[in-house]
C-alpha atoms as a PDB file:
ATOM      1  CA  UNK A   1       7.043   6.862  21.387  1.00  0.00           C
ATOM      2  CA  UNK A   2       8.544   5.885  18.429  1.00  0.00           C
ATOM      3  CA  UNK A   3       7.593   4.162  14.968  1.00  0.00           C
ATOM      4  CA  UNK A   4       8.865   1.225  12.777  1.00  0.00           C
ATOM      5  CA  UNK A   5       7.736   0.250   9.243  1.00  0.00           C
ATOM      6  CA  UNK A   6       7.312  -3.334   8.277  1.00  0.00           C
ATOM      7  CA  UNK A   7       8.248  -4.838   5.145  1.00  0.00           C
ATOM      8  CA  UNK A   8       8.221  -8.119   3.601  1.00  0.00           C
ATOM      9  CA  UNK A   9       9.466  -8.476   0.221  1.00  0.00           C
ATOM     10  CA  UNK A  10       9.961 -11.528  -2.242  1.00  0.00           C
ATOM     11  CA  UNK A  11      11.917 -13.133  -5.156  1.00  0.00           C
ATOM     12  CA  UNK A  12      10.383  -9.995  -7.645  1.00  0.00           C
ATOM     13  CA  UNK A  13      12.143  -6.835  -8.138  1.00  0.00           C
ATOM     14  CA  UNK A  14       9.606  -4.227  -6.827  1.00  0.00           C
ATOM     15  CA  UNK A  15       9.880  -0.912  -9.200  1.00  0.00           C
ATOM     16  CA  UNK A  16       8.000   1.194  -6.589  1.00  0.00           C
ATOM     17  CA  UNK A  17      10.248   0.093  -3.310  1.00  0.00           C
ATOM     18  CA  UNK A  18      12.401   2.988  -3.782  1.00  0.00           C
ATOM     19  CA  UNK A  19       9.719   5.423  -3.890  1.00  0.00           C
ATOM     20  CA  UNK A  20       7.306   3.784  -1.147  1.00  0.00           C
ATOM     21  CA  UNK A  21      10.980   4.030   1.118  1.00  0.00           C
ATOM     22  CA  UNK A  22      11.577   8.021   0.087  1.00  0.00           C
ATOM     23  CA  UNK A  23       7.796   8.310   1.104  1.00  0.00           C
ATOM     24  CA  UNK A  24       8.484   6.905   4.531  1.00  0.00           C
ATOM     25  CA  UNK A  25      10.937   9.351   5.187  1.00  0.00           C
ATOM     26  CA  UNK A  26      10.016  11.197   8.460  1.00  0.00           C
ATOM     27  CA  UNK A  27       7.228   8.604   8.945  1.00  0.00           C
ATOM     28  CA  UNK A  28       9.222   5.779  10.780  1.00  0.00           C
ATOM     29  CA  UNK A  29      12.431   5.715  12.714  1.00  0.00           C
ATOM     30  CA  UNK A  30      13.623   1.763  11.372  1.00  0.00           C
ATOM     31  CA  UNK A  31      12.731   0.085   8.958  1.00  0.00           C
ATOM     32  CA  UNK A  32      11.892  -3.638   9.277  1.00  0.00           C
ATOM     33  CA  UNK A  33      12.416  -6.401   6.738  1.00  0.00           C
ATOM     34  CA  UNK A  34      11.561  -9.844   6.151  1.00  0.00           C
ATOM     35  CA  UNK A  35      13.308 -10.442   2.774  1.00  0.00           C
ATOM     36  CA  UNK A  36      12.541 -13.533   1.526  1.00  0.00           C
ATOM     37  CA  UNK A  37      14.120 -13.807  -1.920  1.00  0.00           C
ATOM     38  CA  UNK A  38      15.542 -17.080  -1.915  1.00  0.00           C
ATOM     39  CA  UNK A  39      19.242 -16.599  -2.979  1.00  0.00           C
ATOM     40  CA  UNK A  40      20.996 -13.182  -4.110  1.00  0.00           C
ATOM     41  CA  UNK A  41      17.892 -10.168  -3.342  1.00  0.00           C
ATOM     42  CA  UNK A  42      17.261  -8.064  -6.061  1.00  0.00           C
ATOM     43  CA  UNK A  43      16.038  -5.246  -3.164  1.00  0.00           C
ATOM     44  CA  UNK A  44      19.610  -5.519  -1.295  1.00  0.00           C
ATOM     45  CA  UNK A  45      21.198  -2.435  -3.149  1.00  0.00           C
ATOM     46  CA  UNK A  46      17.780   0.040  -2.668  1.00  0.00           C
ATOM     47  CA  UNK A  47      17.773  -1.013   0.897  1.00  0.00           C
ATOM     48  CA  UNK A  48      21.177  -0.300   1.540  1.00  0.00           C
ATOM     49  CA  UNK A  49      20.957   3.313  -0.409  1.00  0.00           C
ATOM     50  CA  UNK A  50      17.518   4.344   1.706  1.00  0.00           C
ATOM     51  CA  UNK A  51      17.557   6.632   4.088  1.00  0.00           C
ATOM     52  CA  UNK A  52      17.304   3.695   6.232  1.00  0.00           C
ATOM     53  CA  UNK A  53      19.953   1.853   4.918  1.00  0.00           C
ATOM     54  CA  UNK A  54      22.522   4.926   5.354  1.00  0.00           C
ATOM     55  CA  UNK A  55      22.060   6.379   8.652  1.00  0.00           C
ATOM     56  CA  UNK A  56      21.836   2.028  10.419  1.00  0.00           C
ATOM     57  CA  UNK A  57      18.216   2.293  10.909  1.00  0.00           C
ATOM     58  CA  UNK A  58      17.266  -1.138   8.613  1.00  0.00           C
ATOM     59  CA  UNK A  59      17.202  -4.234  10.154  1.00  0.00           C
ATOM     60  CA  UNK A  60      16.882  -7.545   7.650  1.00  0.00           C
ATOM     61  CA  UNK A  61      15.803 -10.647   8.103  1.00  0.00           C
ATOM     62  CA  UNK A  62      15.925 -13.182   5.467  1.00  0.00           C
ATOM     63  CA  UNK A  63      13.340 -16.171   6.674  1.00  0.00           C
ATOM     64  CA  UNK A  64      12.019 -18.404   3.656  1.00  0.00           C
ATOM     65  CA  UNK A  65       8.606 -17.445   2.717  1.00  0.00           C
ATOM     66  CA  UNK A  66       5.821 -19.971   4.034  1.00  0.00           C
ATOM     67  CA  UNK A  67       2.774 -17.977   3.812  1.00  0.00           C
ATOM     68  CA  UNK A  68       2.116 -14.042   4.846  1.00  0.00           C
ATOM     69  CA  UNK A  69       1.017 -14.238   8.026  1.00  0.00           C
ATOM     70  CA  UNK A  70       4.291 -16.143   9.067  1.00  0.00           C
ATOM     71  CA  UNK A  71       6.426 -13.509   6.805  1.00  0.00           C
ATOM     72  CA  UNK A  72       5.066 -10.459   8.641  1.00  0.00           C
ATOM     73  CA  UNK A  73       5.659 -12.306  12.146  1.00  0.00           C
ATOM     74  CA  UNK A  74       9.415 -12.074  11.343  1.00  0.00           C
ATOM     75  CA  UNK A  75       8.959  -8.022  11.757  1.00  0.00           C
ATOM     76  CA  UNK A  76       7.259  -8.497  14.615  1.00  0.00           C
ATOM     77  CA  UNK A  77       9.886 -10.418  16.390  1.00  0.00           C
ATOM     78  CA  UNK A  78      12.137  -8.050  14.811  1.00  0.00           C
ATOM     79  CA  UNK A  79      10.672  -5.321  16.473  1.00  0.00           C
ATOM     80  CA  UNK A  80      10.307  -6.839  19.685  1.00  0.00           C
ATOM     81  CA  UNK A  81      14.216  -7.785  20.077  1.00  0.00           C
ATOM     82  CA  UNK A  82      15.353  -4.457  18.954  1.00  0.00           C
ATOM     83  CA  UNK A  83      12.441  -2.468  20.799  1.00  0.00           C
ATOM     84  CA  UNK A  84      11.342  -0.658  17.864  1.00  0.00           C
ATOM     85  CA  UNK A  85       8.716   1.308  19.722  1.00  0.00           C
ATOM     86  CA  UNK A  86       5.080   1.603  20.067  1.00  0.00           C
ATOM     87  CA  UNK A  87       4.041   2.104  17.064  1.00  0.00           C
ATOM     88  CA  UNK A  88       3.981  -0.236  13.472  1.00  0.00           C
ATOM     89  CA  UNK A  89       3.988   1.199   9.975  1.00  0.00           C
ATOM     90  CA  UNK A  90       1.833  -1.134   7.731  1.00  0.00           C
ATOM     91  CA  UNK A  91       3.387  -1.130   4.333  1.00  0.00           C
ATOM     92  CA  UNK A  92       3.521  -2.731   1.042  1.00  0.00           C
ATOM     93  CA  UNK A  93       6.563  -2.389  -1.679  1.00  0.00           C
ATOM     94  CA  UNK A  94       4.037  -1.433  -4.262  1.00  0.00           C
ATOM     95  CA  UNK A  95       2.276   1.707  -2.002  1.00  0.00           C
ATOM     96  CA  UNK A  96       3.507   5.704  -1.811  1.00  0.00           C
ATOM     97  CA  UNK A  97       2.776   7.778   0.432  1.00  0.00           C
ATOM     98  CA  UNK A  98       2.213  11.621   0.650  1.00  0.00           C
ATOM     99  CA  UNK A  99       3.874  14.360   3.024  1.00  0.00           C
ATOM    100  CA  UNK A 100       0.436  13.511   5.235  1.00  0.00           C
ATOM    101  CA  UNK A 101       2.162  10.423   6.378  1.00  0.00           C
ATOM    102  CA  UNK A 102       4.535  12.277   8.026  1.00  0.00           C
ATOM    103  CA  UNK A 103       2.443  14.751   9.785  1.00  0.00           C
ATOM    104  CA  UNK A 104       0.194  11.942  11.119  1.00  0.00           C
ATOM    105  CA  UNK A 105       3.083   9.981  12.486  1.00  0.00           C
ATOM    106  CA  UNK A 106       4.187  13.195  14.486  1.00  0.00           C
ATOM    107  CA  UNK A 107       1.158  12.865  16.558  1.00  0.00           C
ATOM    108  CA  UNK A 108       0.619   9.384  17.033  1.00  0.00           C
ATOM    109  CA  UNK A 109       1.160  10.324  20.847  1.00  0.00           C
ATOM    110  CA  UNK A 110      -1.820  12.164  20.872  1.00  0.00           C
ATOM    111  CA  UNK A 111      -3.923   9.021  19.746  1.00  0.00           C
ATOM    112  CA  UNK A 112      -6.183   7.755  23.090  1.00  0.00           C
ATOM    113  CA  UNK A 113      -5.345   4.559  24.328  1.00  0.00           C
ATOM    114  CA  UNK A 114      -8.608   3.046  23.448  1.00  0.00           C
ATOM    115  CA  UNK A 115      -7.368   3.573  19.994  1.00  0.00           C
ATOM    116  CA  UNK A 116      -5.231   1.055  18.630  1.00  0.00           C
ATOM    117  CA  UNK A 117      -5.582   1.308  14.403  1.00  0.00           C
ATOM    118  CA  UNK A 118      -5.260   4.484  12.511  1.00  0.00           C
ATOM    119  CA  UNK A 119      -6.517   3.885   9.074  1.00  0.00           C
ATOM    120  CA  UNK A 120      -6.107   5.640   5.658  1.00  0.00           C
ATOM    121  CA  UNK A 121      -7.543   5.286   2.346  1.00  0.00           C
ATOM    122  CA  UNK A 122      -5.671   4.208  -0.869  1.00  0.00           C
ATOM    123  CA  UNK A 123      -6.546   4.808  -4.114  1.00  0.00           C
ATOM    124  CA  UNK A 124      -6.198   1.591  -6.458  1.00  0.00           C
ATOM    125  CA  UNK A 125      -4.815   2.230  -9.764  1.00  0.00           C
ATOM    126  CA  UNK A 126      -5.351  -0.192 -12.361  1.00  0.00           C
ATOM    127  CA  UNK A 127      -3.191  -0.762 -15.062  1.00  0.00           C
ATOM    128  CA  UNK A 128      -2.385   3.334 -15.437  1.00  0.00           C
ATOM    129  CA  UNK A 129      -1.582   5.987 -13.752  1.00  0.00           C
ATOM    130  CA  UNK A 130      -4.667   7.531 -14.461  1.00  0.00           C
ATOM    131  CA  UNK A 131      -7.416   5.590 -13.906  1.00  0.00           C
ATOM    132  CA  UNK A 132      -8.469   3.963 -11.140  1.00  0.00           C
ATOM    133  CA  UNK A 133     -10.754   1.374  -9.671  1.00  0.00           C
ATOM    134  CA  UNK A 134     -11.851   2.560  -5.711  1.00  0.00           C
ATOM    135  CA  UNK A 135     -10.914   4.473  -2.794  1.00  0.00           C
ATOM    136  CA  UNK A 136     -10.784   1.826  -0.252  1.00  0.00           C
ATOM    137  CA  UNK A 137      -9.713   2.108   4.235  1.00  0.00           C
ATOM    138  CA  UNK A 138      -6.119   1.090   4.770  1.00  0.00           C
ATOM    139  CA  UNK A 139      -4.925  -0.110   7.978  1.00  0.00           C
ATOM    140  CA  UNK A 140      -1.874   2.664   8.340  1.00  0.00           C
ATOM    141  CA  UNK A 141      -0.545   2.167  11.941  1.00  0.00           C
ATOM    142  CA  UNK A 142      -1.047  -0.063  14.577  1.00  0.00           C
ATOM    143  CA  UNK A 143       0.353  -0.173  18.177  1.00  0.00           C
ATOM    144  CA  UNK A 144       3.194  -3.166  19.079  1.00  0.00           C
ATOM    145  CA  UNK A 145       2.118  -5.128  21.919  1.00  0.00           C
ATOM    146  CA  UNK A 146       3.651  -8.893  23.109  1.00  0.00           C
ATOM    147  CA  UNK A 147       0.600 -10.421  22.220  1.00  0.00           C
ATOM    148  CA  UNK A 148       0.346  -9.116  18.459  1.00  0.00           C
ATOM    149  CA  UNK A 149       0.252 -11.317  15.610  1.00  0.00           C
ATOM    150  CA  UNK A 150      -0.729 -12.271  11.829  1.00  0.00           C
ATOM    151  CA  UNK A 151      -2.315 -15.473  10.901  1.00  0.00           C
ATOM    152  CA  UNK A 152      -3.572 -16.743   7.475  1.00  0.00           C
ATOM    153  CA  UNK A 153      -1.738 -17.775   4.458  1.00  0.00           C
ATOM    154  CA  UNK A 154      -2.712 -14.898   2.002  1.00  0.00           C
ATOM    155  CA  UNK A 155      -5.148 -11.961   2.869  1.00  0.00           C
ATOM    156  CA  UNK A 156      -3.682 -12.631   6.722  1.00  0.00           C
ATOM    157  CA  UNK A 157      -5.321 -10.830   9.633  1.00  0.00           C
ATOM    158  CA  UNK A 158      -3.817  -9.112  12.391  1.00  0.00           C
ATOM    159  CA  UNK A 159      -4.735 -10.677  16.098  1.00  0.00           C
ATOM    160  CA  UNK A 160      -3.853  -9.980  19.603  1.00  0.00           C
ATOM    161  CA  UNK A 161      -4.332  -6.142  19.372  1.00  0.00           C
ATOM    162  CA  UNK A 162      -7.568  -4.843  21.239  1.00  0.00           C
ATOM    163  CA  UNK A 163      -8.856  -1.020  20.758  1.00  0.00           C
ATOM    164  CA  UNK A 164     -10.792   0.891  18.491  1.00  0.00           C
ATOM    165  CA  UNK A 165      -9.899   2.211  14.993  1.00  0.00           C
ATOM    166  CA  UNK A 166      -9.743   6.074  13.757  1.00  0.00           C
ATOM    167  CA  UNK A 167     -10.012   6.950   9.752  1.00  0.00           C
ATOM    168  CA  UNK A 168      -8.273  10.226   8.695  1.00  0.00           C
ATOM    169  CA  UNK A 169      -8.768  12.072   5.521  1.00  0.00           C
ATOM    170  CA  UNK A 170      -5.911  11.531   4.157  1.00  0.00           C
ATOM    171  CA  UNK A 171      -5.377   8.872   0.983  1.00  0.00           C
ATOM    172  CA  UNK A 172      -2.429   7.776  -0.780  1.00  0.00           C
ATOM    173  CA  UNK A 173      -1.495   5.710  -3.589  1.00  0.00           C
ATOM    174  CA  UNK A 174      -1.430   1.830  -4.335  1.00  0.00           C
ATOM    175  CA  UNK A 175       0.289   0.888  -7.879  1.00  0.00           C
ATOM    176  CA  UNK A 176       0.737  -2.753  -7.267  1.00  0.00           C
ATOM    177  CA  UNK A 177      -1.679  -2.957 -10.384  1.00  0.00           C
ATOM    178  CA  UNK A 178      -0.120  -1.025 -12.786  1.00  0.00           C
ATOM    179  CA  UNK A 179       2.424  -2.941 -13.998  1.00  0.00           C
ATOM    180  CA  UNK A 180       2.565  -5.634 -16.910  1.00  0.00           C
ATOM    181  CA  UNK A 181      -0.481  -7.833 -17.231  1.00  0.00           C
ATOM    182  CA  UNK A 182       1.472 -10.729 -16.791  1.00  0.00           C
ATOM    183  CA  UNK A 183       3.106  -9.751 -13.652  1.00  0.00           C
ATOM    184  CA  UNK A 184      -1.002  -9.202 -12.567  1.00  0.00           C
ATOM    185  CA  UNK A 185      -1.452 -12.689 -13.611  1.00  0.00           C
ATOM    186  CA  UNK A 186       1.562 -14.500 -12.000  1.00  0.00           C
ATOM    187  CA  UNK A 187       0.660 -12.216  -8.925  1.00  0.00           C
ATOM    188  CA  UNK A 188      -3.151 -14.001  -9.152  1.00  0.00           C
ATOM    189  CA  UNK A 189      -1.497 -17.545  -9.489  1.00  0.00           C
ATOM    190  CA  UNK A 190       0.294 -17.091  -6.166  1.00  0.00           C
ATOM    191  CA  UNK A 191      -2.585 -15.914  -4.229  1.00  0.00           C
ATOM    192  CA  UNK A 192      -4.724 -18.605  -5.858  1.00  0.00           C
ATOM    193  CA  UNK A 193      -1.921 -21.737  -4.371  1.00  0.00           C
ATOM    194  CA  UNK A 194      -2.269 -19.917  -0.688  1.00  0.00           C
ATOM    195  CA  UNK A 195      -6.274 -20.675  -0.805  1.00  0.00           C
ATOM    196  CA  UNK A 196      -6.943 -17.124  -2.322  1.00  0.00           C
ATOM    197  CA  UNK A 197     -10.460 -17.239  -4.344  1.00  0.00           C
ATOM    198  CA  UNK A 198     -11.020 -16.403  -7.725  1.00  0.00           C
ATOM    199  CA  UNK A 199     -10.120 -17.411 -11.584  1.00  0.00           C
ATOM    200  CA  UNK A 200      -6.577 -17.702 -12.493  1.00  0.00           C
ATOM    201  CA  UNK A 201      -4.560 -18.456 -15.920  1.00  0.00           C
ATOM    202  CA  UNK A 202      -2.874 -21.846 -16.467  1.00  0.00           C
ATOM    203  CA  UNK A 203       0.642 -21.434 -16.322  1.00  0.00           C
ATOM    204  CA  UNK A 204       0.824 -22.336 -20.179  1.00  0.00           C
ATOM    205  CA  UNK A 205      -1.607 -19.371 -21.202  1.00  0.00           C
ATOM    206  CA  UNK A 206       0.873 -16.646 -18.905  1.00  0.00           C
ATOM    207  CA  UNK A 207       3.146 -16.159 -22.306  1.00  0.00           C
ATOM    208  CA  UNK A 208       0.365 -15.258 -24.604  1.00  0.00           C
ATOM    209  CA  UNK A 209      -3.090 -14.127 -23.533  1.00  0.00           C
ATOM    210  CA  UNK A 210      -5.843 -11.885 -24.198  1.00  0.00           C
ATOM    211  CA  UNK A 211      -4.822  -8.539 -21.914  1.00  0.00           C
ATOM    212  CA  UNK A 212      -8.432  -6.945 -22.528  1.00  0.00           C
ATOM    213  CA  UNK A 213     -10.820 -10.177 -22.243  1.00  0.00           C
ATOM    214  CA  UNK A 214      -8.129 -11.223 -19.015  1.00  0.00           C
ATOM    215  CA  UNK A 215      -9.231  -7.380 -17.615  1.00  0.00           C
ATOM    216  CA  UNK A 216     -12.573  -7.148 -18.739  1.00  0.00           C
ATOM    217  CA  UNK A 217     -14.396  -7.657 -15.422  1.00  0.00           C
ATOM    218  CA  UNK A 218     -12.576  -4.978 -13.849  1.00  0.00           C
ATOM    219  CA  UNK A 219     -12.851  -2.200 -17.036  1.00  0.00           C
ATOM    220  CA  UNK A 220     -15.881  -1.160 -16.137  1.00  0.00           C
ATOM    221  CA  UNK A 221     -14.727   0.143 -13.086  1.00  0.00           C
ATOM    222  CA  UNK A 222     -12.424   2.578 -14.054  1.00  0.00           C
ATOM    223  CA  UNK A 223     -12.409   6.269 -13.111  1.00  0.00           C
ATOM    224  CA  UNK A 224     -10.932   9.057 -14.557  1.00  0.00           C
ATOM    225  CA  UNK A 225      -7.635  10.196 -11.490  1.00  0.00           C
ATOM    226  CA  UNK A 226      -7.941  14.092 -11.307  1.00  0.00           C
ATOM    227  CA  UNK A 227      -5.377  14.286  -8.367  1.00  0.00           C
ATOM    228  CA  UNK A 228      -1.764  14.432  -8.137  1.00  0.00           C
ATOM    229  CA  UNK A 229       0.207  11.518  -7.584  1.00  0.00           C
ATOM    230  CA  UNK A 230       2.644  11.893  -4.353  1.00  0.00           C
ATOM    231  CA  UNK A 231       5.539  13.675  -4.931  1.00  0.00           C
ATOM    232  CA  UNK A 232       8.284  10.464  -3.915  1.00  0.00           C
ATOM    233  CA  UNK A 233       6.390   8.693  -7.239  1.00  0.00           C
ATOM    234  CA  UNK A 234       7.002  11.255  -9.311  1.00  0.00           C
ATOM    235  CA  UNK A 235      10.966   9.619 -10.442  1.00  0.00           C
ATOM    236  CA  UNK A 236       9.380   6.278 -10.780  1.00  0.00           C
ATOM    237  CA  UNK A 237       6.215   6.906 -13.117  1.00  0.00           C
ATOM    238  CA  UNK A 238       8.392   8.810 -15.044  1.00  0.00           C
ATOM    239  CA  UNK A 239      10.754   5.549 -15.368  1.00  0.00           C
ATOM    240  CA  UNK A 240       8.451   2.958 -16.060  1.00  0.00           C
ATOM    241  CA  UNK A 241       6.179   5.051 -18.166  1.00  0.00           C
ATOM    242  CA  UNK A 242       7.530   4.403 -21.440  1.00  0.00           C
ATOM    243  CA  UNK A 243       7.469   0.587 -21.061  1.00  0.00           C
ATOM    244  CA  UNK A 244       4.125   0.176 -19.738  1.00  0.00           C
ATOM    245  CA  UNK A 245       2.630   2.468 -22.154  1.00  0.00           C
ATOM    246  CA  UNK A 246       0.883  -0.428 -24.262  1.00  0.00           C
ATOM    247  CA  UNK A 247      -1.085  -1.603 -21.843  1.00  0.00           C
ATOM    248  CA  UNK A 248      -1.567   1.961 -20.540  1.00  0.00           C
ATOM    249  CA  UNK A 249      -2.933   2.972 -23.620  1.00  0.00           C
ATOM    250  CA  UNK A 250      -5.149  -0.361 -24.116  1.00  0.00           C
ATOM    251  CA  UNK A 251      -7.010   0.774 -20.962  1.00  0.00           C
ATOM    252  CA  UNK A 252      -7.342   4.285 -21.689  1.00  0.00           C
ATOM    253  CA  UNK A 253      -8.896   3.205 -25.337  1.00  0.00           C
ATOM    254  CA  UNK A 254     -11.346   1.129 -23.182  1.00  0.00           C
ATOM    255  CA  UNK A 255     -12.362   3.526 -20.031  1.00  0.00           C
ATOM    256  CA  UNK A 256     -12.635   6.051 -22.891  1.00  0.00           C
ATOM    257  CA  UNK A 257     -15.722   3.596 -24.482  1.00  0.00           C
ATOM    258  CA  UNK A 258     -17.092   3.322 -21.100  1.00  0.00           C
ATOM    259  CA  UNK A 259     -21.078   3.315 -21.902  1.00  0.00           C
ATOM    260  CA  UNK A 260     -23.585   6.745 -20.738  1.00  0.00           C
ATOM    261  CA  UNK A 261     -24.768   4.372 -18.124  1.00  0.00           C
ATOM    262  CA  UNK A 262     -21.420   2.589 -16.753  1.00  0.00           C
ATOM    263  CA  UNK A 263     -19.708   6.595 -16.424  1.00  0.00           C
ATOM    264  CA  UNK A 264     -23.575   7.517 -14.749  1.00  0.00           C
ATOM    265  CA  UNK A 265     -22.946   4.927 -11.904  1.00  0.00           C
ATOM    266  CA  UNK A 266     -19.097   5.406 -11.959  1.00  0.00           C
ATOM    267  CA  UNK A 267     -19.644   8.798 -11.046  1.00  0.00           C
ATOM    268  CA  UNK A 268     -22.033   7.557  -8.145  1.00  0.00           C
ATOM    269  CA  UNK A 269     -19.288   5.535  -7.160  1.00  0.00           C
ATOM    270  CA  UNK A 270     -16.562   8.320  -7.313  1.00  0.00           C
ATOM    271  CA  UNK A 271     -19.092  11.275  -5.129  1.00  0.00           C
ATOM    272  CA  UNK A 272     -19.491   7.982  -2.468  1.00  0.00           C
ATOM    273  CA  UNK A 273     -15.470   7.270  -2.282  1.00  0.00           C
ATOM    274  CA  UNK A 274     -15.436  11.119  -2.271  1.00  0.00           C
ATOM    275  CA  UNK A 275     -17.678  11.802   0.704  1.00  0.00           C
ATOM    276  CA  UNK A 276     -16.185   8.952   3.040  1.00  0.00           C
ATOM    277  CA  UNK A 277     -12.746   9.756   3.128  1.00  0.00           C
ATOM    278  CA  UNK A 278     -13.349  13.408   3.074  1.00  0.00           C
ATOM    279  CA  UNK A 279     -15.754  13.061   5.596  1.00  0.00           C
ATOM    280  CA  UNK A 280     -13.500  11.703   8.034  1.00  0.00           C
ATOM    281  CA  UNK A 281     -12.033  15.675   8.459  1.00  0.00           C
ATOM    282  CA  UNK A 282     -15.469  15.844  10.503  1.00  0.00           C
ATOM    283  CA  UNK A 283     -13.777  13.999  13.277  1.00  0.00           C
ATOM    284  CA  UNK A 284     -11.892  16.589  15.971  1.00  0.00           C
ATOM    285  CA  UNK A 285      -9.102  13.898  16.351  1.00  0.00           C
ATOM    286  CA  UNK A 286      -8.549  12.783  12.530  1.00  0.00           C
ATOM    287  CA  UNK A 287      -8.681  16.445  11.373  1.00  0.00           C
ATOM    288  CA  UNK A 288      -5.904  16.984  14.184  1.00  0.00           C
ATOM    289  CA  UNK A 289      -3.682  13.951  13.592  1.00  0.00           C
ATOM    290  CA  UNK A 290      -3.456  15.237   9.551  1.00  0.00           C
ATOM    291  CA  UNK A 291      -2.267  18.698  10.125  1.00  0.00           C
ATOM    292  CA  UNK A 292       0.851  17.597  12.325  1.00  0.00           C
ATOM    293  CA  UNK A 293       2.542  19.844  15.261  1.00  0.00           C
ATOM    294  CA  UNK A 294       2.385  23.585  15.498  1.00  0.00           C
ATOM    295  CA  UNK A 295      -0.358  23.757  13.223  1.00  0.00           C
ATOM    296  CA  UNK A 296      -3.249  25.725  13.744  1.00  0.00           C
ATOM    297  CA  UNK A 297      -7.112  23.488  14.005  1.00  0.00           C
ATOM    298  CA  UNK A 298      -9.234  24.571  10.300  1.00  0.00           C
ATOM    299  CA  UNK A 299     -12.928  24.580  11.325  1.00  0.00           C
ATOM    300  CA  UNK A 300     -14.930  23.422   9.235  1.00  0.00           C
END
């Protein structure tokens, strides 16, 4: 039994990588990367320093990008030819996890056979790191088999794998929408040339636009974050606090003017998030998976 996270990064620097990679400490054995920053990376020097990196457990692969179902197939080949184990990590550069990621990845061996997704949940913070938009299921882990693979441009799906799925009450944290409106923007633009729906700026309106009308159909679905933020973050909100706090403090002014009725059915929308991931403790198996080895079963 073992596990191994998959990664594809691109031309961008990503500010979260090294936290996301202190969070997976414990949580995989290797780490697997299609890199596919054409020319010199900017991620080279914060793979190399990872826990990863140092003890020889990173393997890189640096395939041109042609679409993200393609990209992710590289760590899946990857895996295969260095028999990475039975398990895959699903991960993102701009996610963190918690010391729950950990425990759950002890006990992965314990998962039926029928069972071949464990899920999560993720908050989605928008544009601070205090408010944020939903609570959504995140595909965690999935088991390797021969006959795995992505397909799809953008927004790819995962094929080949048969088995049922599990959802433990456990969430951790997605920042990919934190950073600088613009980077949101060009971010849209890409997704929107791979097929992706949706309204996107010109390229000629990315140097100058209006942040608040850009973000306005999102605003109202703020919610206050009373939480804590996982501990590998901690270094890297700290960092790019200062420089994001503009547009930081252009969305609190705004949540803060949410109207009676807009907080009324946010706070509908919060109690539902709240219920469904912290109803998944009701399941036997996802309650045991989240307290890792040696601990005792909580009733509840």
């Amino acid at each position: 039994m073992g596990v191994a996270a998959h990664l594809i990064l691109g031309a961008r620097e990503e500010p979260f990588l090294p936290a996301l990679l202190a969070s997976l400490d414990g949580v995989a054995g290797m780490l697997l990367v299609n890199d596919n920053a054409p020319g010199a990376s900017p991620h080279e020097e914060v793979l190399a320093q990872s826990t990863f990196g140092r003890a020889g457990k990173l393997v890189v692969d640096r395939t041109a990008f042609s679409g993200f179902a393609d990209a992710r197939n590289v760590c899946l080949r990857l895996h295969a030819h260095v028999a990475a184990g039975d398990w895959v990590a699903f991960v993102d550069a701009d996610e963190v996890h918690g010391e729950g990621a950990a425990r759950i990845a002890s006990r992965l061996d314990e998962v039926p056979k029928e069972i071949a997704f464990v899920d999560g949940y993720t908050w989605h913070f928008f544009q601070s790191f205090a408010w944020f938009t939903s609570i959504e299921r995140r595909m965690m882990f999935f088991r390797f088999g021969p006959e795995v693979r992505w397909r799809g441009l953008v927004h790819e799906q995962l094929l080949g794998l048969d088995g049922g799925r599990i959802a433990l009450p456990y969430v951790y944290a997605h920042y990919g929408h934190t950073l600088e409106p613009r980077r949101h923007a060009e971010k849209g633009r890409h997704y929107s040339a791979l097929g992706a729906p949706g309204n996107v700026l010109r390229e000629e309106e990315l140097r100058s636009f209006d942040i608040a009308q850009y973000f306005a159909p999102v605003y109202h679905l703020l919610m206050r974050f009373v939480g804590e933020h996982p501990a590998a973050a901690a270094a890297t909100l700290a960092r790019l606090g200062p420089a994001l706090e503009p547009f930081h403090a252009l969305t609190e002014r705004v949540a803060r003017r949410q109207s009676p009725l807009v907080k009324a059915r946010n706070a509908v929308r919060r109690l539902n998030y709240e219920l469904r991931w912290r109803g998944r403790a009701l399941n036997p198996l996802a309650r045991r998976l989240l307290q890792g080895p040696g601990a005792p079963e909580r009733r509840t």
